[in-house]
C-alpha atoms as a PDB file:
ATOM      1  CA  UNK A   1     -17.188  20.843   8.003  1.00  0.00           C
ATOM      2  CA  UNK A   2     -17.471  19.230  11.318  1.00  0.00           C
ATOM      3  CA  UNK A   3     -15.235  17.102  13.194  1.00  0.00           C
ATOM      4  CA  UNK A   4     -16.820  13.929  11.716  1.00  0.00           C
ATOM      5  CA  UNK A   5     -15.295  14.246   7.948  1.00  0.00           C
ATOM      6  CA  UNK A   6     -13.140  11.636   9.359  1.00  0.00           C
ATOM      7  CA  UNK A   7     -15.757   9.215   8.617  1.00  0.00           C
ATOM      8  CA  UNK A   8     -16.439  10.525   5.133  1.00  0.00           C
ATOM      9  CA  UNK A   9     -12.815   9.630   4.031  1.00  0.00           C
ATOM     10  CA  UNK A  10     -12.047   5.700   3.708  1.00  0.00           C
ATOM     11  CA  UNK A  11      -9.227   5.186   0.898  1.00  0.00           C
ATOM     12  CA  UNK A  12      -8.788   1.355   0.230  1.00  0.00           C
ATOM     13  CA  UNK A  13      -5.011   0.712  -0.542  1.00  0.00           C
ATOM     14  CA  UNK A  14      -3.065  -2.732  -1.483  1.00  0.00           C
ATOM     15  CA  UNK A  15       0.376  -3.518  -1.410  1.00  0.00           C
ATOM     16  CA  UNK A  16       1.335  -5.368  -4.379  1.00  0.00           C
ATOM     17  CA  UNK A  17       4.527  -7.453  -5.080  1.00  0.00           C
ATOM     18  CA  UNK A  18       6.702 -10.218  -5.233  1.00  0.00           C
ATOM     19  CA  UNK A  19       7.158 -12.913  -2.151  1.00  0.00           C
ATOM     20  CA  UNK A  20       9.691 -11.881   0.511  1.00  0.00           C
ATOM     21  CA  UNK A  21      10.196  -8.190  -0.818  1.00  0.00           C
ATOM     22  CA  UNK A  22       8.887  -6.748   2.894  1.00  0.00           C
ATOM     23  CA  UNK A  23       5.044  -5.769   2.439  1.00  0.00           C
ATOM     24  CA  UNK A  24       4.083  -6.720   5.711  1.00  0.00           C
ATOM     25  CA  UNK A  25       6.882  -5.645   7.856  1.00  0.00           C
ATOM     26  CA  UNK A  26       6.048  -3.025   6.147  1.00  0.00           C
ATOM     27  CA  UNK A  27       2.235  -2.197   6.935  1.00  0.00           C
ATOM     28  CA  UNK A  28       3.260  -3.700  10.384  1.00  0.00           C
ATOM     29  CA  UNK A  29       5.787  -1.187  10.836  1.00  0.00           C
ATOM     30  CA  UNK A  30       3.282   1.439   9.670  1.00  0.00           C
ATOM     31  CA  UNK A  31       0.198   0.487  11.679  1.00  0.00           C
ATOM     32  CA  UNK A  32       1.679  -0.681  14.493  1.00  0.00           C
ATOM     33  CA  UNK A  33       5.396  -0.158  14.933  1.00  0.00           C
ATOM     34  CA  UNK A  34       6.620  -3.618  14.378  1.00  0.00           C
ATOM     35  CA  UNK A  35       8.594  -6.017  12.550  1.00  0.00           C
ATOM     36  CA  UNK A  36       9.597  -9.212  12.388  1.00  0.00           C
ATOM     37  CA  UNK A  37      12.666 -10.864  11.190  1.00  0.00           C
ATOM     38  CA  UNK A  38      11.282 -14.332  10.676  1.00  0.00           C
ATOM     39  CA  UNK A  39       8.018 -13.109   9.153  1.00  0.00           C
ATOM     40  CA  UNK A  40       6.377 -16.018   7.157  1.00  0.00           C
ATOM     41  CA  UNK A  41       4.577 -15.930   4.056  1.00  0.00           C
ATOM     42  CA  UNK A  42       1.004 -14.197   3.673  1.00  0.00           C
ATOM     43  CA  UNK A  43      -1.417 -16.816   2.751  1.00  0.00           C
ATOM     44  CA  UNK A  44      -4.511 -15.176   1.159  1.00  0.00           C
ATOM     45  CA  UNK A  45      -5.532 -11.355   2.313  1.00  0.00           C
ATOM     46  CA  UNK A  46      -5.241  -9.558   5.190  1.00  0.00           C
ATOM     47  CA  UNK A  47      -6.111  -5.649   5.931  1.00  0.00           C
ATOM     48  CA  UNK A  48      -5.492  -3.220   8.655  1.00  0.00           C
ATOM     49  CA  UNK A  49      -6.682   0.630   9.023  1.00  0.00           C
ATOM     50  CA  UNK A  50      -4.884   3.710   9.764  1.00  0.00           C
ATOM     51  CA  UNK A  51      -6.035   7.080  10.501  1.00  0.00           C
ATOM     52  CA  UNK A  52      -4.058   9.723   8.620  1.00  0.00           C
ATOM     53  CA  UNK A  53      -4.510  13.476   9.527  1.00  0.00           C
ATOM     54  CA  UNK A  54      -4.422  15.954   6.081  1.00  0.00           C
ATOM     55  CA  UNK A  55      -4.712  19.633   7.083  1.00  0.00           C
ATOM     56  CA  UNK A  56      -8.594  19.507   8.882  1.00  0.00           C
ATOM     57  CA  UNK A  57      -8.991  16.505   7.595  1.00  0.00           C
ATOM     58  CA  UNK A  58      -8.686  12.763   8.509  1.00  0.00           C
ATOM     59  CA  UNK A  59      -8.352   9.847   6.105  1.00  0.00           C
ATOM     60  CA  UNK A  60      -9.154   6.520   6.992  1.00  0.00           C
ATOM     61  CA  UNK A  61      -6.705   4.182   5.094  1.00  0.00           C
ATOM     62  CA  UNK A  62      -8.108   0.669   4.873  1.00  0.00           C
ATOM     63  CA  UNK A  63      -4.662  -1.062   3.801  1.00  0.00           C
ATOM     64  CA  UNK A  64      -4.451  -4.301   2.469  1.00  0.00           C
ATOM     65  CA  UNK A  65      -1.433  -7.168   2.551  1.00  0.00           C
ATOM     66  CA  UNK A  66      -2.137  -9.562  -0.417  1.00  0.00           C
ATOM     67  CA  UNK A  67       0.302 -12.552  -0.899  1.00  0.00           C
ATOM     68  CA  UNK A  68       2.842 -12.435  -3.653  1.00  0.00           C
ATOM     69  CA  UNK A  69       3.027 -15.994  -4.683  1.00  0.00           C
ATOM     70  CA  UNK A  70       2.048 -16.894  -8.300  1.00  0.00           C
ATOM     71  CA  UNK A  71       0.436 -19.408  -7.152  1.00  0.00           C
ATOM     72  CA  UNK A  72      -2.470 -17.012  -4.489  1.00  0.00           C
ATOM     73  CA  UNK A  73      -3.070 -14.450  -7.091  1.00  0.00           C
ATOM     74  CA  UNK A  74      -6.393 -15.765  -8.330  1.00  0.00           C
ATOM     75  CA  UNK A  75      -7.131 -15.114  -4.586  1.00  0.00           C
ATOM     76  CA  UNK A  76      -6.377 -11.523  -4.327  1.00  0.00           C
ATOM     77  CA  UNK A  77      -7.167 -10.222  -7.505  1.00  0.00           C
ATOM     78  CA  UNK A  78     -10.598  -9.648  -6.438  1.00  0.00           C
ATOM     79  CA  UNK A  79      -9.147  -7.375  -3.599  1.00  0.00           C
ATOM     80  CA  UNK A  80      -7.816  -5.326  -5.805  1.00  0.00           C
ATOM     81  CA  UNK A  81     -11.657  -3.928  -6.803  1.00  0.00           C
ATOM     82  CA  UNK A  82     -12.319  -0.212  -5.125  1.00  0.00           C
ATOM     83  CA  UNK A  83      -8.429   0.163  -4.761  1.00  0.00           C
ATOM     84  CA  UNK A  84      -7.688   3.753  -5.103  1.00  0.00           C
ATOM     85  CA  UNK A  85      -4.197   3.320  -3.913  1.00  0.00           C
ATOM     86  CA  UNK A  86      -1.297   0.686  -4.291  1.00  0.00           C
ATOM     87  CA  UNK A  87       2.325   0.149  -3.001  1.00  0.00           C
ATOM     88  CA  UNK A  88       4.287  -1.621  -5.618  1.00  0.00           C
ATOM     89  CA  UNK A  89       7.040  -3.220  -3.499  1.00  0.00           C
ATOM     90  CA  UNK A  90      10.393  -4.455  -4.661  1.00  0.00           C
ATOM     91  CA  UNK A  91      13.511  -5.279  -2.725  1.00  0.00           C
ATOM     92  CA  UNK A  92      16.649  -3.599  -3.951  1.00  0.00           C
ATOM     93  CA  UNK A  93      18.463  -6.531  -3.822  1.00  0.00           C
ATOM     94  CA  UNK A  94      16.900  -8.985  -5.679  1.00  0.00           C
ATOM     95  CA  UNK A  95      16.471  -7.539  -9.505  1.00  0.00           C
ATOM     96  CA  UNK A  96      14.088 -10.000 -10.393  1.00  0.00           C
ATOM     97  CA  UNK A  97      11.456  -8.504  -8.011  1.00  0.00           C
ATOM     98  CA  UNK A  98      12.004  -5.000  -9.689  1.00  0.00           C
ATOM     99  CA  UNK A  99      11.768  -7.050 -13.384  1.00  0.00           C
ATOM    100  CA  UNK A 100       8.736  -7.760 -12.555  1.00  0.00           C
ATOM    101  CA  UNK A 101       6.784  -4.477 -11.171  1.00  0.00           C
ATOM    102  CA  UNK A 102       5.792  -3.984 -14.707  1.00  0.00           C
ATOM    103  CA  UNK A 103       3.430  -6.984 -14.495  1.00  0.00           C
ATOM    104  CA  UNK A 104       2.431  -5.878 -11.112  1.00  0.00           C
ATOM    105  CA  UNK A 105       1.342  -2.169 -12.440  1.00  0.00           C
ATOM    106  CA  UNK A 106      -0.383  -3.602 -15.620  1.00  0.00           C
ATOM    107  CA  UNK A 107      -2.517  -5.832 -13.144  1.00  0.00           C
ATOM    108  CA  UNK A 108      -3.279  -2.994 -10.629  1.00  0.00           C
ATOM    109  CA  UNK A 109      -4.629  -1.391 -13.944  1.00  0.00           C
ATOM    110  CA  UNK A 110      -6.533  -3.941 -14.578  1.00  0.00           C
ATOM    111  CA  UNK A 111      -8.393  -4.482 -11.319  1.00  0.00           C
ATOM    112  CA  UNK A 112      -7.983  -0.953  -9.005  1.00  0.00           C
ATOM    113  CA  UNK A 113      -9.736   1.984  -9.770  1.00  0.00           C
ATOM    114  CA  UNK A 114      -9.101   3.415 -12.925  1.00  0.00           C
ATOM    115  CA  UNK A 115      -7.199   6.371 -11.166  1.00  0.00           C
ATOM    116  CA  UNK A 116      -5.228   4.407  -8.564  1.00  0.00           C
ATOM    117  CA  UNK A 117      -2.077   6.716  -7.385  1.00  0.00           C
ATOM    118  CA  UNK A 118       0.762   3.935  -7.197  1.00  0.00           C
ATOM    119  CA  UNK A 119       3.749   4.563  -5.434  1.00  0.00           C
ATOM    120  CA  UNK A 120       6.795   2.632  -6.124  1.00  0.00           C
ATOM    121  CA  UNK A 121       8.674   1.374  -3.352  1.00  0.00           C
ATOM    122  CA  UNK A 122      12.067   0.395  -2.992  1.00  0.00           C
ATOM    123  CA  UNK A 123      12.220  -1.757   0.170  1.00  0.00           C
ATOM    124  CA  UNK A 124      15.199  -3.285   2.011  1.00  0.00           C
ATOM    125  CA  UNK A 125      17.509  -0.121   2.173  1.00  0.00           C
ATOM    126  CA  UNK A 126      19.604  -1.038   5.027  1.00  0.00           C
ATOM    127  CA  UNK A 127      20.987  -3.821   2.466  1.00  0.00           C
ATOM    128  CA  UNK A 128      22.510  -1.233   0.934  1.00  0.00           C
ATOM    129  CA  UNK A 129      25.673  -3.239   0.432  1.00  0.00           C
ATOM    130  CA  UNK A 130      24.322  -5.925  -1.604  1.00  0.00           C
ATOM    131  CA  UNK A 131      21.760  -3.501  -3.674  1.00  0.00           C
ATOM    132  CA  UNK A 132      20.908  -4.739  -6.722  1.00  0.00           C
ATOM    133  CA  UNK A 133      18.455  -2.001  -8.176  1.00  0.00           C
ATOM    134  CA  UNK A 134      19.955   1.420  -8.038  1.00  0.00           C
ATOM    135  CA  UNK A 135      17.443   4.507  -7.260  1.00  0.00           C
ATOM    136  CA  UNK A 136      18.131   6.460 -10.359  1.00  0.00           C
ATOM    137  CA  UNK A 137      17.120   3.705 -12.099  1.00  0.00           C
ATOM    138  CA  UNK A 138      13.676   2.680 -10.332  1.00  0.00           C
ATOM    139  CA  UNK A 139      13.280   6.596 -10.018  1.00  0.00           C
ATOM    140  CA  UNK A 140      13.386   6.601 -13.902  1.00  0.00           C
ATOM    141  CA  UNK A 141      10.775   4.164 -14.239  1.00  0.00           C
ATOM    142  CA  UNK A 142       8.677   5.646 -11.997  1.00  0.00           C
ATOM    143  CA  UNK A 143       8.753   9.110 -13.675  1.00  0.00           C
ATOM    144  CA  UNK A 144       8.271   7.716 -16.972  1.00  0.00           C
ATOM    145  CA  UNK A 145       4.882   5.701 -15.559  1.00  0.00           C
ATOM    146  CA  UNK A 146       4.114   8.726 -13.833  1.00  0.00           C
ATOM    147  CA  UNK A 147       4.681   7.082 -10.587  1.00  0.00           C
ATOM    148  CA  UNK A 148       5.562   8.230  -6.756  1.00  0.00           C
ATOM    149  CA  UNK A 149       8.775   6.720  -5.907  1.00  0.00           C
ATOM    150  CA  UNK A 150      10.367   6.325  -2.461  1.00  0.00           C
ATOM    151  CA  UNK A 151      12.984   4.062  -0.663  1.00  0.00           C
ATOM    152  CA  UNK A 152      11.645   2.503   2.535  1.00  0.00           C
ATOM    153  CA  UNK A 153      13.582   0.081   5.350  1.00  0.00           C
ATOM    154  CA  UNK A 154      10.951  -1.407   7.182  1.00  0.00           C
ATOM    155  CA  UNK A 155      13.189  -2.862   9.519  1.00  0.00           C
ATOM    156  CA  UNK A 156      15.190   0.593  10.317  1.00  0.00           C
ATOM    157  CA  UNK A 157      11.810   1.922  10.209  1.00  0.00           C
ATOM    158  CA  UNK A 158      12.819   4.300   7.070  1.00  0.00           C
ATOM    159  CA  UNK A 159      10.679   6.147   4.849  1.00  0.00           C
ATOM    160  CA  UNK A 160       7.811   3.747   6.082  1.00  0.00           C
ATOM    161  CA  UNK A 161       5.417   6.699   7.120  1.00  0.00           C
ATOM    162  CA  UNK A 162       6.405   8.742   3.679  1.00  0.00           C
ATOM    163  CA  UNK A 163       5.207   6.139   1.585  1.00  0.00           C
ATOM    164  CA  UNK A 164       1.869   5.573   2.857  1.00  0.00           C
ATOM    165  CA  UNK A 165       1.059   9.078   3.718  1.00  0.00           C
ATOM    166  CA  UNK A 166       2.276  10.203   0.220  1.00  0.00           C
ATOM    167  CA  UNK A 167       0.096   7.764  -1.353  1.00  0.00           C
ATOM    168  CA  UNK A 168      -3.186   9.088   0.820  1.00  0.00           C
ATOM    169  CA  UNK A 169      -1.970  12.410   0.054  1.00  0.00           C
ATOM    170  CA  UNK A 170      -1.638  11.742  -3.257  1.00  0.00           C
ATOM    171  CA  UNK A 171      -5.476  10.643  -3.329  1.00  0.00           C
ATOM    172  CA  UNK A 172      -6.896  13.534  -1.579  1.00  0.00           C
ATOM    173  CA  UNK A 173      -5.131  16.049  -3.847  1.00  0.00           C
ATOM    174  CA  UNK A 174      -5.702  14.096  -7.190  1.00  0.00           C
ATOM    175  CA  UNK A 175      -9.325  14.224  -6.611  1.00  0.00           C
ATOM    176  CA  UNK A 176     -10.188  17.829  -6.568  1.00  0.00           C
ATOM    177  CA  UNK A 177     -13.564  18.255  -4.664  1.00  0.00           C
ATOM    178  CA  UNK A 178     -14.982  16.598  -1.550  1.00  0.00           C
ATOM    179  CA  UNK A 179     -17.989  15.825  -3.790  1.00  0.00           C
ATOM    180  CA  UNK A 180     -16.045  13.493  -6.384  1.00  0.00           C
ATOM    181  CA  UNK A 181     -14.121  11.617  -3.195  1.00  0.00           C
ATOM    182  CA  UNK A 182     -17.440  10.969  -1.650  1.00  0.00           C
ATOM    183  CA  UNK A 183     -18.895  10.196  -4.779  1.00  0.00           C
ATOM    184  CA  UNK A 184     -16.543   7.939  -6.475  1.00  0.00           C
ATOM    185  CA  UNK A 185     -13.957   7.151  -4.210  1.00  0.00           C
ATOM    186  CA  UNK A 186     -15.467   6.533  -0.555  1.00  0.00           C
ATOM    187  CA  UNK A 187     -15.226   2.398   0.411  1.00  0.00           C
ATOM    188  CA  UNK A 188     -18.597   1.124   1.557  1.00  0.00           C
ATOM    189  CA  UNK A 189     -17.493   0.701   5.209  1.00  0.00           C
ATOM    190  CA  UNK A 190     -19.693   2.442   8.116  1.00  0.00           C
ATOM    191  CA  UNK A 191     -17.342   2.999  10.342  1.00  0.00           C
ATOM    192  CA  UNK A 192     -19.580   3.314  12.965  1.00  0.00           C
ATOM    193  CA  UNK A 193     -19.881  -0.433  13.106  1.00  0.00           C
ATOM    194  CA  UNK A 194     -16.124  -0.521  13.570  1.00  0.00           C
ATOM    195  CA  UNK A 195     -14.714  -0.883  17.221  1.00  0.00           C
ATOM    196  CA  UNK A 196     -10.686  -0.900  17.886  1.00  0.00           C
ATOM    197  CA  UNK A 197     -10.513  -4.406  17.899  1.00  0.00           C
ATOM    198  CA  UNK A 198     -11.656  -4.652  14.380  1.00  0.00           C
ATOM    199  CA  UNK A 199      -8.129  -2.999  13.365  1.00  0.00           C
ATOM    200  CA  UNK A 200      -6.743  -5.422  11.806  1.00  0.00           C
ATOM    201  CA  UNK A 201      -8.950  -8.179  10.020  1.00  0.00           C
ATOM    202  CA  UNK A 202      -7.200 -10.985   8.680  1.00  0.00           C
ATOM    203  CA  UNK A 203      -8.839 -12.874   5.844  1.00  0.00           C
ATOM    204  CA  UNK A 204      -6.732 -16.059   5.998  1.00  0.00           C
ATOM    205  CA  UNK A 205      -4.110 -16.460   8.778  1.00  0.00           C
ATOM    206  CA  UNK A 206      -0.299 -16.601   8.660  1.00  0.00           C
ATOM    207  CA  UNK A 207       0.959 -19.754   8.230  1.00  0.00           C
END
């Protein structure tokens, strides 16, 4: 294979999960090395892409941030269509944003791709002194869901890169053949038609 299976590779993956548990710091932090304290409140959808290098091949992860208020869901369940990846986010320190993953996974089920790899992510980690969650317990959960699992600190920058790569990792090796990825699992996005400004796409601004 040439150097242009890069372009053959386009994994779409959400990040699912309560308001205020981190999932834009943390796709910020992943995509481009940021974070911000005062973040405010994802209104609607918002994606960015990230090129992720597998042995001789490169994935193109088209991430996307929906917004975790009740109230916005109707909005982004549509997103979750052609998802063949998801980061279920909680924040160790607030149980009621772990209580509720399970409603989180049974809509990702509902809407992704009937095999969507979902990893379970444990943000917030350098609140370790007011944790709320402990890991053997979300670790638990995700085995018995047959789950990844990982601890992340977006704003130390922790784990951040191991979450998302295991997740595109995940996809690659869950699928088998080239065939069935191109086949089943390949977004419709030429990616000739995409220049470096096109990076990051938001649907509806911050506000």
């Amino acid at each position: 294979m040439g150097s242009d299976v890069a372009y053959n590779f386009i994994f779409k993956v959400v990040l699912v999960g309560e308001s205020g548990v981190g999932k834009s710091n943390l796709l910020s932090r992943f995509t481009e090395n940021k974070f911000t304290l005062d973040s405010r409140t994802t209104i609607g959808v918002e994606f960015s892409t990230q090129t992720i290098q597998l042995g001789q091949a490169s994935i193109r992860a088209q991430i996307w941030d929906t917004a975790g208020l009740e109230r916005y869901r109707a909005i982004t369940s549509a997103y979750y269509r052609g998802a063949v990846g998801a980061l279920l986010v909680y924040d160790i320190t607030k149980k009621p944003t772990y209580e509720s993953v399970e409603r989180w996974l049974s809509e990702l089920y509902d809407h992704a791709h009937p095999r969507v790899v979902v990893i379970l992510v444990g943000n917030k980690t350098d609140l370790e002194s007011n944790r709320s969650v402990t890991s053997e317990e979300a670790k638990h959960y995700a085995e018995k869901k047959g789950l990844l699992f990982v601890e992340t600190s977006a704003l130390e920058s922790t784990n951040v890169e191991v979450a998302f790569n295991n997740v595109v990792s995940e996809i690659y090796r869950r699928l088998g053949s080239k065939e069935v990825i191109q086949r089943d699992f390949r977004a419709p996005v030429s990616l000739r038609s995409q220049t470096r400004a096109e990076d990051k796409k938001p649907c509806c601004r911050n506000i």
